[in-house]
C-alpha atoms as a PDB file:
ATOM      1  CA  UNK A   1       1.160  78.855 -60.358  1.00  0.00           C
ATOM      2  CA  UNK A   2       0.102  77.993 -56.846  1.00  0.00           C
ATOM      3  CA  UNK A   3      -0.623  80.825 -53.918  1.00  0.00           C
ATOM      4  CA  UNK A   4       2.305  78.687 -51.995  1.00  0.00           C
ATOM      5  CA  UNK A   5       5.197  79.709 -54.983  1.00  0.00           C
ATOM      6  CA  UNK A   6       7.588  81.647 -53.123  1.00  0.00           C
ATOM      7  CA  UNK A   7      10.499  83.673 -55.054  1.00  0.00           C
ATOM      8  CA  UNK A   8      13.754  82.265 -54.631  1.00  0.00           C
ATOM      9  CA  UNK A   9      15.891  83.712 -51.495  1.00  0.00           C
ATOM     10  CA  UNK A  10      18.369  84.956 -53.915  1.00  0.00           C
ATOM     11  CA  UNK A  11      15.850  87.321 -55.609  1.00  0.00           C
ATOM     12  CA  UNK A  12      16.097  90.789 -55.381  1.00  0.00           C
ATOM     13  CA  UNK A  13      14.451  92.389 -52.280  1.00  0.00           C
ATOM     14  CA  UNK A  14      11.346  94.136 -53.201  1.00  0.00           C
ATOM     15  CA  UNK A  15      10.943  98.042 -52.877  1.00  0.00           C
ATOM     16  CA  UNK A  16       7.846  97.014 -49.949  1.00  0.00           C
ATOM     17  CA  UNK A  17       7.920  99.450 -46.936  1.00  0.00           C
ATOM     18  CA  UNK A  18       5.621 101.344 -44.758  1.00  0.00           C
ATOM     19  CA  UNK A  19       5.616 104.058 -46.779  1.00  0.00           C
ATOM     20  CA  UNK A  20       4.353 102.422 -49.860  1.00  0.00           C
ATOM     21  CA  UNK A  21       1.329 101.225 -46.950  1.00  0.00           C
ATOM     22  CA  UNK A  22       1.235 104.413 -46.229  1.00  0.00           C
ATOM     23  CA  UNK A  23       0.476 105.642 -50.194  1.00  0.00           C
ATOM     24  CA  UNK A  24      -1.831 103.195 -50.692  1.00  0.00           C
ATOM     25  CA  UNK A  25      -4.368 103.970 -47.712  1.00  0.00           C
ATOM     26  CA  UNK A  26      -7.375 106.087 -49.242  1.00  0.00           C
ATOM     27  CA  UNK A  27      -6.061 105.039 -52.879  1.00  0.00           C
ATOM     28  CA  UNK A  28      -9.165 105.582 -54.884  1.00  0.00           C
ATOM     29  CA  UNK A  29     -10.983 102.114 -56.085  1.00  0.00           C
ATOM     30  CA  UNK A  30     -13.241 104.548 -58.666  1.00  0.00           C
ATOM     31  CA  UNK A  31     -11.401 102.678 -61.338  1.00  0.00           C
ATOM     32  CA  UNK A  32     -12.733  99.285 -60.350  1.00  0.00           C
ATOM     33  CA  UNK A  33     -15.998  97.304 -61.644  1.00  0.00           C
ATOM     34  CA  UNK A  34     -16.919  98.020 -57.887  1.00  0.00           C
ATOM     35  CA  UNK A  35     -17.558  94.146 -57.759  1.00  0.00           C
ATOM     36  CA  UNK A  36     -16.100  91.097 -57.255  1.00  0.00           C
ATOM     37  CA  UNK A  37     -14.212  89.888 -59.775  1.00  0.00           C
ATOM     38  CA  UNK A  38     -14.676  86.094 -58.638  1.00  0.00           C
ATOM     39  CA  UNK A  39     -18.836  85.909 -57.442  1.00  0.00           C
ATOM     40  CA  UNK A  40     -19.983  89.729 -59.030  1.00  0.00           C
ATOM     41  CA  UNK A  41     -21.407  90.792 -55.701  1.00  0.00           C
ATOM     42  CA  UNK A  42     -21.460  94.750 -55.437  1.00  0.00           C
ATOM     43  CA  UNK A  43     -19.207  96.104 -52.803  1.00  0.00           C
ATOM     44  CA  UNK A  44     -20.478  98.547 -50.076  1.00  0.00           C
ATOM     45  CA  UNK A  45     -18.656 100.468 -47.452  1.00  0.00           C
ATOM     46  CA  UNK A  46     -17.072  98.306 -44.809  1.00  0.00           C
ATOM     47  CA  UNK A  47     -16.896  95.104 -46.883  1.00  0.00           C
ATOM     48  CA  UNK A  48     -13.271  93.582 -46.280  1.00  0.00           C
ATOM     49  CA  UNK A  49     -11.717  92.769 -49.712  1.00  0.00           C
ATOM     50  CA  UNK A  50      -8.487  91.790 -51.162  1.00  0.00           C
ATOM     51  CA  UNK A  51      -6.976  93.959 -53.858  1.00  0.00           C
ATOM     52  CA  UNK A  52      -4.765  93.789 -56.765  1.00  0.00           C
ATOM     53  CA  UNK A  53      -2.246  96.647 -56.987  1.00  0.00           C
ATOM     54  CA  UNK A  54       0.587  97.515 -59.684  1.00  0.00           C
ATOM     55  CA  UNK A  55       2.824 100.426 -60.109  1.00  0.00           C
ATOM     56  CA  UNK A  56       4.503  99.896 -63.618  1.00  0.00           C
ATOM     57  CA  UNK A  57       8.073 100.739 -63.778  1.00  0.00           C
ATOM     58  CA  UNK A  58       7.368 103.915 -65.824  1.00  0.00           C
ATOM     59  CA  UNK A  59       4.520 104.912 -63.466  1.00  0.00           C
ATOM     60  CA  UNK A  60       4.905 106.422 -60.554  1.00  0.00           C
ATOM     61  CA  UNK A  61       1.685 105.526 -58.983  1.00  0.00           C
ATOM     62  CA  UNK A  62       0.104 102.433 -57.869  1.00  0.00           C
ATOM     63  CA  UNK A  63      -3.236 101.617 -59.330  1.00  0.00           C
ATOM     64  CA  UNK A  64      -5.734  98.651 -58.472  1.00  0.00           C
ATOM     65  CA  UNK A  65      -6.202  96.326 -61.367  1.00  0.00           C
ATOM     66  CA  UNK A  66      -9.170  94.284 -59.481  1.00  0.00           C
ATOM     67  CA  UNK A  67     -10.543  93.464 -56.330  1.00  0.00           C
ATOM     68  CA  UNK A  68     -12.421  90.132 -55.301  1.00  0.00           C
ATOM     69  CA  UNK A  69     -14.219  89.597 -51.651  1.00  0.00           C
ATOM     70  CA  UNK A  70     -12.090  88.871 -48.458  1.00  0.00           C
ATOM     71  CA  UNK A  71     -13.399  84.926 -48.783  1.00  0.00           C
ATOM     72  CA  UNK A  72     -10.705  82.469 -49.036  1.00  0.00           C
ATOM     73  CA  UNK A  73     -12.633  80.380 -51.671  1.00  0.00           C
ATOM     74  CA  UNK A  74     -12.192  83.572 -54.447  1.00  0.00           C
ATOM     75  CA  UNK A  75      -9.894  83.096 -56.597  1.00  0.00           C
ATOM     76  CA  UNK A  76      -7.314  85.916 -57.193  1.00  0.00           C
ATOM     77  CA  UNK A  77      -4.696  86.594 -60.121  1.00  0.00           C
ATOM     78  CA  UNK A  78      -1.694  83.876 -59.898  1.00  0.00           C
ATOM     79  CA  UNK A  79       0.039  85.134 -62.504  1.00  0.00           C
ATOM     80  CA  UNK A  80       2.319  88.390 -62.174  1.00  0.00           C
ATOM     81  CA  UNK A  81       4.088  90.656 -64.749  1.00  0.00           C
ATOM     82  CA  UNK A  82       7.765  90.981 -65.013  1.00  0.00           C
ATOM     83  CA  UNK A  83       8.867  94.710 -65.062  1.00  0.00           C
ATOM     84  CA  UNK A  84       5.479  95.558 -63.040  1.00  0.00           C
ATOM     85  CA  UNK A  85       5.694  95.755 -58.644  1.00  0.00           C
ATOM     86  CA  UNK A  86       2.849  94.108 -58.215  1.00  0.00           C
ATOM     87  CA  UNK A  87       1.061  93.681 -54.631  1.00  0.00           C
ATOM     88  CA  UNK A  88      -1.642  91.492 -52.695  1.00  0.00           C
ATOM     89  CA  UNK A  89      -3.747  93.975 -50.690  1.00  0.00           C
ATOM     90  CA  UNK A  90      -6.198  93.469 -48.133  1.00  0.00           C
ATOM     91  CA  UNK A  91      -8.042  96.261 -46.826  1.00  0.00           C
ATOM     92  CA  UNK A  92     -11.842  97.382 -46.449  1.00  0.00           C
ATOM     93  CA  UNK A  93     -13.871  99.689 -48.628  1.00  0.00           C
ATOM     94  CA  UNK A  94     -14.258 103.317 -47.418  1.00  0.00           C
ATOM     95  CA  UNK A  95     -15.969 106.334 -49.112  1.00  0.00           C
ATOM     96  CA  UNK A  96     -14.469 109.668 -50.050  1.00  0.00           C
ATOM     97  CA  UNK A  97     -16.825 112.682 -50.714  1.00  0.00           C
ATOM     98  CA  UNK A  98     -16.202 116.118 -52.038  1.00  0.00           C
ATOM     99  CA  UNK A  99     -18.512 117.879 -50.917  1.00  0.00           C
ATOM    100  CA  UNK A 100     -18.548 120.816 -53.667  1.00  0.00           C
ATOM    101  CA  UNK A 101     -19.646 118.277 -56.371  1.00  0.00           C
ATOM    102  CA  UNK A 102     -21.250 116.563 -54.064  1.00  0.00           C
ATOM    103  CA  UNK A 103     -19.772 113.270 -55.325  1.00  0.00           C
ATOM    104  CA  UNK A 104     -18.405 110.162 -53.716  1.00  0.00           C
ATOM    105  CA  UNK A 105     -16.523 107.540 -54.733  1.00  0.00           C
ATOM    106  CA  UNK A 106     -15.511 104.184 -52.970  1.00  0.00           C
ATOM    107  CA  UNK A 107     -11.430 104.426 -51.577  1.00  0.00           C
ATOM    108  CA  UNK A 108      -9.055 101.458 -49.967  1.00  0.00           C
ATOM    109  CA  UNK A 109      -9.321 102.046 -45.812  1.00  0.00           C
ATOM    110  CA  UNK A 110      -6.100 100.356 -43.654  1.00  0.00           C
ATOM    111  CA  UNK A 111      -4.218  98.380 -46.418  1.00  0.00           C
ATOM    112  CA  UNK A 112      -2.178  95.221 -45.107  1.00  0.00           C
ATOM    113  CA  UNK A 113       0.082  93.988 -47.615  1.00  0.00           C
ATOM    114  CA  UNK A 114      -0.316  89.743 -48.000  1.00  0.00           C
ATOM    115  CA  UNK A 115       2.032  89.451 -50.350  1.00  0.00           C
ATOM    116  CA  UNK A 116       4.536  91.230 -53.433  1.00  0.00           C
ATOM    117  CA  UNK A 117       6.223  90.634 -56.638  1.00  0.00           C
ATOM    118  CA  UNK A 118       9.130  92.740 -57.188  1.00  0.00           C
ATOM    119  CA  UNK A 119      10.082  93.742 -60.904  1.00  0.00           C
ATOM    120  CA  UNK A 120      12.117  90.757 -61.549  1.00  0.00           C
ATOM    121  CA  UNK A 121      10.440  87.857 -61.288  1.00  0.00           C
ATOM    122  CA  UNK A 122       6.894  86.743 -61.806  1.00  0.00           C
ATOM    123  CA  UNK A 123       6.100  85.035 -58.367  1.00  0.00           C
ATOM    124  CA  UNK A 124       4.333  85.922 -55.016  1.00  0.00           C
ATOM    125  CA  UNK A 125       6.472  86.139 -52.120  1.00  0.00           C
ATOM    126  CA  UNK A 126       3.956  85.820 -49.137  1.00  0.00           C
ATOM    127  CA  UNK A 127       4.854  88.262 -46.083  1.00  0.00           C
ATOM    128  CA  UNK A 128       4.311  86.621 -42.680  1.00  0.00           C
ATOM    129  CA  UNK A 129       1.639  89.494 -40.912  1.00  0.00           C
ATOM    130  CA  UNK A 130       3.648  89.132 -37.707  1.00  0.00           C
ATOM    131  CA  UNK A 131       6.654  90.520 -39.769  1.00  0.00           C
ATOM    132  CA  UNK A 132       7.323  94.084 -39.960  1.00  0.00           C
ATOM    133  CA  UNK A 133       7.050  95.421 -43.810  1.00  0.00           C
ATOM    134  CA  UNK A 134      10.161  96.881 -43.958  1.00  0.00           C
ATOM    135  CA  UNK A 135      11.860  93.529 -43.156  1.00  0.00           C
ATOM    136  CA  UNK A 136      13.061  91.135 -45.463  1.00  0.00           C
ATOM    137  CA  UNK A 137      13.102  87.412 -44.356  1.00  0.00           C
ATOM    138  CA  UNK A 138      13.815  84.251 -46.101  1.00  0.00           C
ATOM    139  CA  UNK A 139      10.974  82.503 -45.218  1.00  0.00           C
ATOM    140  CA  UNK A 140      11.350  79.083 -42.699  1.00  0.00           C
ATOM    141  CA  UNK A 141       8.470  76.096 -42.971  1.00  0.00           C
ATOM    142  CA  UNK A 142       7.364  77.546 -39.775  1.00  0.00           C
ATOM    143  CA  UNK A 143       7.278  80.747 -41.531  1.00  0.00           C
ATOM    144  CA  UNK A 144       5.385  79.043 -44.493  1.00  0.00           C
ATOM    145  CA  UNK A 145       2.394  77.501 -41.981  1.00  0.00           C
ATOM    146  CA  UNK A 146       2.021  80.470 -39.927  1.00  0.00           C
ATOM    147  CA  UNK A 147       1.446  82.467 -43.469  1.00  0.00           C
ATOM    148  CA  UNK A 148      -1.357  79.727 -44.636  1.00  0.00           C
ATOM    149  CA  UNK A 149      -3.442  80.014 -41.077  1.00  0.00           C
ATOM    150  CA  UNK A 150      -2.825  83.387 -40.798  1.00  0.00           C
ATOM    151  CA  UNK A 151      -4.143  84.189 -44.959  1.00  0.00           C
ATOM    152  CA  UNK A 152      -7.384  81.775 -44.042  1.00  0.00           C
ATOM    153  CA  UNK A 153      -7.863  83.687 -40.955  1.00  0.00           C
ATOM    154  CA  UNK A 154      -8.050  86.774 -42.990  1.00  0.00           C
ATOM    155  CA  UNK A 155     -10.043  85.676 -45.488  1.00  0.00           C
ATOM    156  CA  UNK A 156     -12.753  83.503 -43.295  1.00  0.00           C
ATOM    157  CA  UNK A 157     -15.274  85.960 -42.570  1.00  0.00           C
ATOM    158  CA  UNK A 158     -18.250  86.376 -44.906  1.00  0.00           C
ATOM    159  CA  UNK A 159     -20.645  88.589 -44.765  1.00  0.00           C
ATOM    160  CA  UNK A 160     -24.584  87.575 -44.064  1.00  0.00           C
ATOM    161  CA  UNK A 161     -26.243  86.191 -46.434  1.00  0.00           C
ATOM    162  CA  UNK A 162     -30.300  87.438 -46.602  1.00  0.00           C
ATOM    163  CA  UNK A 163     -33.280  86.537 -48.700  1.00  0.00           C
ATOM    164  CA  UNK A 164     -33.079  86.990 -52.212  1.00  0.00           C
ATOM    165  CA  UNK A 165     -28.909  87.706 -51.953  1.00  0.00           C
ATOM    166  CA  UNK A 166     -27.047  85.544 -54.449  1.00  0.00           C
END
């Protein structure tokens, strides 16, 4: 499947809103490789990255699956599970601590949805950024362009690159 395979209009509206945003700021990345999946290069706080999140029908939480770097060259998953609300996350990489086991462990910091596959199908559907979660549109050409520019623009930068980095 290509990123520009959009579920039909007739296809049941997705259970996306702000409040699902809302659960998955902080949501705990300890699960991950703590890598890229696409180029292996270890994450560290403030790195911008794009995630991979589910929630299983019997679940009732989300959970990330994988996470590459925010570059638009990385390749992400393109296939999606039926029965599974799946999401397209970008966000950056913060650290939670407890401080009476002095551990830490490396969370998602202000989630922005790029795109969602609701139960029923096994397609993306892209969400314009200018578009408020909570609203469901049937996506115009115009609609279709402005999501291209505006997922290269937030996927462009890349961090700098030193001696001896891969």
């Amino acid at each position: 499947m290509s990123r520009d395979n959009q579920q039909p209009a007739d296809a049941p509206p997705s259970p996306l809103t702000d409040d699902t945003i809302a659960i998955l700021d902080q949501l705990s990345l300890a699960s991950t490789s703590g890598a890229c999946q696409h180029c292996g290069r270890s994450f560290t706080e403030g790195d911008e990255i794009v995630a991979y999140v589910s929630k299983p029908a019997e679940k009732r939480t989300h959970e990330v699956g994988h996470c590459v770097c925010a570059h638009r060259e990385h390749r992400q998953q393109e296939v999606f599970t039926l029965g599974v609300h799946e999401l397209r996350v970008a966000g950056r990489i913060g650290l939670a601590s407890d401080a009476a086991t002095q551990s830490t462990w490396p969370i998602l910091v202000e989630p922005v949805s790029l795109g969602v596959s609701a139960p029923a199908t096994t397609t993306i559907r892209w969400l314009p950024p200018e578009t408020p979660l909570a609203e469901e549109v049937t996506p115009t050409a115009t609609h279709r362009q402005r999501r291209r520019e505006a997922r290269a623009q937030v996927t462009v930068g890349s961090p700098p690159t030193t001696e001896g980095d891969d």
